[in-house]
Protein backbone atom coordinates (compact mmCIF):
# COMPACT_ATOMS: atom_id res chain seq x y z
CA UNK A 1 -31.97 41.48 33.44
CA UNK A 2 -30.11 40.68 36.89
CA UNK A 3 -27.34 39.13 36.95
CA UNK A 4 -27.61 36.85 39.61
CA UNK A 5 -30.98 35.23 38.36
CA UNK A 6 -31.79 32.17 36.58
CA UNK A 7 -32.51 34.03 33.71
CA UNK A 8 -28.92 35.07 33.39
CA UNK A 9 -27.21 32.00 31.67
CA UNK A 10 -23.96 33.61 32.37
CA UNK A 11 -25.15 33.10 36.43
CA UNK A 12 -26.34 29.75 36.02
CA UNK A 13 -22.77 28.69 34.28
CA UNK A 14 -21.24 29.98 37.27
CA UNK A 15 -24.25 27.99 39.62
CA UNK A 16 -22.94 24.73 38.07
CA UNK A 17 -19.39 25.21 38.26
CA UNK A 18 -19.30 26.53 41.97
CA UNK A 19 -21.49 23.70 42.77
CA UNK A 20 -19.05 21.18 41.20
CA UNK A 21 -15.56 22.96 43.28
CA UNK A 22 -17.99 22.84 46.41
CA UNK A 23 -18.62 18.99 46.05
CA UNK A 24 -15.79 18.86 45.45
CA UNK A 25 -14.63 20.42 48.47
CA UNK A 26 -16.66 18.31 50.27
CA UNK A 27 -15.99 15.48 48.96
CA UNK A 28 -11.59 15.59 49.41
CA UNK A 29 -12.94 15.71 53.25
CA UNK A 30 -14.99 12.48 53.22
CA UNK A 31 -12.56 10.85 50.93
CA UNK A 32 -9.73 11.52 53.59
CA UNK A 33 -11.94 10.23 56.35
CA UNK A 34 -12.50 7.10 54.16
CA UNK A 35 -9.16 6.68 53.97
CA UNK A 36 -8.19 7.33 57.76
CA UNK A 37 -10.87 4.62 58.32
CA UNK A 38 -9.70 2.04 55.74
CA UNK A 39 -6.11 1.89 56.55
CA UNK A 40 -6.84 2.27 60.74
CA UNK A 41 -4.18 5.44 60.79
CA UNK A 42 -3.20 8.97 59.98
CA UNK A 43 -4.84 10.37 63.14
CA UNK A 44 -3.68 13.76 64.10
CA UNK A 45 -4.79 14.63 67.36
CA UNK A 46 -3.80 12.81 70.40
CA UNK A 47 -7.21 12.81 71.81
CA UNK A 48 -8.31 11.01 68.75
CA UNK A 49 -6.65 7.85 70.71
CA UNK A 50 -9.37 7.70 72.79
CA UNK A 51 -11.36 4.27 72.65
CA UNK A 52 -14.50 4.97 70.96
CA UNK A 53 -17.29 3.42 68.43
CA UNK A 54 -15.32 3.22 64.95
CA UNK A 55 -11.58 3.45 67.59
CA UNK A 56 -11.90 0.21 69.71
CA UNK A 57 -8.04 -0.03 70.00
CA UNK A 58 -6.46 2.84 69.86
CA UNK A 59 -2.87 2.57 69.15
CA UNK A 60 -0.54 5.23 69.14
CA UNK A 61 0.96 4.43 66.22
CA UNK A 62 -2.20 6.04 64.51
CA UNK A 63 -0.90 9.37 64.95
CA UNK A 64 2.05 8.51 62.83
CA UNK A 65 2.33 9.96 59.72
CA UNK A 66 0.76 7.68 57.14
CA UNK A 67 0.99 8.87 53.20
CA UNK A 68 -2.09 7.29 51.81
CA UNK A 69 -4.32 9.17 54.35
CA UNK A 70 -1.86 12.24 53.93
CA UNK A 71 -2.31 12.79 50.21
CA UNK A 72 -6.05 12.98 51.00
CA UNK A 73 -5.55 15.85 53.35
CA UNK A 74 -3.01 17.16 51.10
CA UNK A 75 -5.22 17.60 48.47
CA UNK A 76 -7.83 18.93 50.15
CA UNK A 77 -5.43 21.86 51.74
CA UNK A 78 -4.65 22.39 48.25
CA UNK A 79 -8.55 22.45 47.38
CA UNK A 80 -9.16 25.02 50.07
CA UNK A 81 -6.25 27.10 49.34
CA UNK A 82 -7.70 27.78 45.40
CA UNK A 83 -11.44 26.89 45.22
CA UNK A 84 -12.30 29.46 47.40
CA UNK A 85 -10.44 32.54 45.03
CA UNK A 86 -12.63 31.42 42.23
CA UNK A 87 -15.33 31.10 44.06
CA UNK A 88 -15.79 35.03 45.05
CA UNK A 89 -14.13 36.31 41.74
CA UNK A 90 -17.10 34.11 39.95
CA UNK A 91 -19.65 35.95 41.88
CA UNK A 92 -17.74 39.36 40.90
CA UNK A 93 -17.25 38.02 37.18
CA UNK A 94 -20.94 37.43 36.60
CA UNK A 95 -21.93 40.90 37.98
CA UNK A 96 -19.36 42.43 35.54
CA UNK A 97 -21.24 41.15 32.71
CA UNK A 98 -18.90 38.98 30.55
CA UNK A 99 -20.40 37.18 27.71
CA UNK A 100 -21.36 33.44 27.90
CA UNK A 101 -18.47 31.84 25.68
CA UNK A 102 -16.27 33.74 27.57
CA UNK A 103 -18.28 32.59 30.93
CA UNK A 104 -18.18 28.78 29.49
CA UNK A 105 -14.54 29.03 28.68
CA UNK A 106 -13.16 30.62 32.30
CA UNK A 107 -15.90 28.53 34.59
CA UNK A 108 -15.34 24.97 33.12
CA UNK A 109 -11.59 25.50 32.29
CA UNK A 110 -11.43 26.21 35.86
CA UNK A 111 -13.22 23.03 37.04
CA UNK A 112 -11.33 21.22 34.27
CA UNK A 113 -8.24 22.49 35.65
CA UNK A 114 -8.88 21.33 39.04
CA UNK A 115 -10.48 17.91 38.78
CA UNK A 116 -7.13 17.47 36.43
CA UNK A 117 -5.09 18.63 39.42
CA UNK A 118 -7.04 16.13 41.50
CA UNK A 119 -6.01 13.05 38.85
CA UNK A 120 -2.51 14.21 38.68
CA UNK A 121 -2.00 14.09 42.35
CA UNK A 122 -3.76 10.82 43.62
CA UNK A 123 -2.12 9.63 40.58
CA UNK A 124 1.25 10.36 42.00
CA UNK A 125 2.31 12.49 38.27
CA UNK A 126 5.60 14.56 38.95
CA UNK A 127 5.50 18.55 40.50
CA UNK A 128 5.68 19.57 37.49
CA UNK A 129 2.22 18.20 36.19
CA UNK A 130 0.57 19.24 39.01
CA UNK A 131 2.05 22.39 38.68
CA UNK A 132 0.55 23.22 34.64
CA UNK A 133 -2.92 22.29 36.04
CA UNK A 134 -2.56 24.82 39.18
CA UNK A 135 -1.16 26.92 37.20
CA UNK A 136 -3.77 27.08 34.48
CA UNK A 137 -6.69 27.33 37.01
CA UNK A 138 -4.83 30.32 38.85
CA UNK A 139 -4.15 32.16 35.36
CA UNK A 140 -7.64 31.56 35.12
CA UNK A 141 -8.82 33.50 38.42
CA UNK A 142 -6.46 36.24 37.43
CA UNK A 143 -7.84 36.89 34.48
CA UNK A 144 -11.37 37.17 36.25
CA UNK A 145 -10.24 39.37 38.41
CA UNK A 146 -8.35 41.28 35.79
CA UNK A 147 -11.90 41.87 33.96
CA UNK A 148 -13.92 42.91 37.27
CA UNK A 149 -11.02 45.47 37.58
CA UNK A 150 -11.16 46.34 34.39
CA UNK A 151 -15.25 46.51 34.33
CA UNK A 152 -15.12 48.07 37.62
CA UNK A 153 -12.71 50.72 36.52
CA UNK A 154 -13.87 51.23 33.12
């Protein structure tokens, strides 16, 4: 069997999950654009105060910072500083082979892990809560990584 086939169920676990970060991705972009748009402000660019179709008064109080449209971005930083990791470890994961609980276990803790970063931080919750989910979805790409090595170097 290959592994990167739909006849591999430990590929198609990974399919779904990289699917989910990658809306995901995706979606912390739109949601920050929303947000830009709903509250008129948290521009960045100066050029960005030019009159336009959606900016028909430009202000330049727009480029001030403004925390509801920050958080967005924040959060999507944060999104593109970890999604990608587990992203190409996945690929390497389901090429070494691991078995599907363990595939089901990694991949979905992973996307658990994140979506609960997500909550925790347009919810406001403390460092530290942010912090256990982060941390849990690194640990998580480590220990991928750890088994390609291991796999790899057998």
């Amino acid at each position: 069997m290959t592994s990167l086939t739909m006849e591999n169920p430990v590929f198609v676990i990974y399919m779904i999950a990289a699917a989910i970060m990658i809306l995901k991705i995706m979606g912390q972009g739109w949601m920050t654009v929303y947000r830009m748009l709903k509250c008129d402000s948290g521009l960045v660019n100066p050029e960005d105060l030019q009159v336009g179709l959606i900016n028909k008064n430009p202000q330049p109080e727009q480029l001030e910072l403004n925390d509801y449209v920050d958080r967005s971005r924040r959060m999507h930083r944060n999104d593109l500083e970890n999604i990608p990791a587990f992203l190409a470890c996945g690929i390497l994961f389901v090429i070494a082979g691991p078995g599907l609980l363990m595939t089901q276990i990694v991949m979905y803790g992973f996307v658990g892990a994140r979506m609960a970063h997500a909550l925790a931080y347009v919810t406001k919750q403390t460092h530290e809560v942010r912090a256990t989910f982060y941390t849990i979805g690194s640990g998580i790409v480590v220990f991928m990584a750890g088994y390609v090595l291991n796999v790899a170097l057998g």
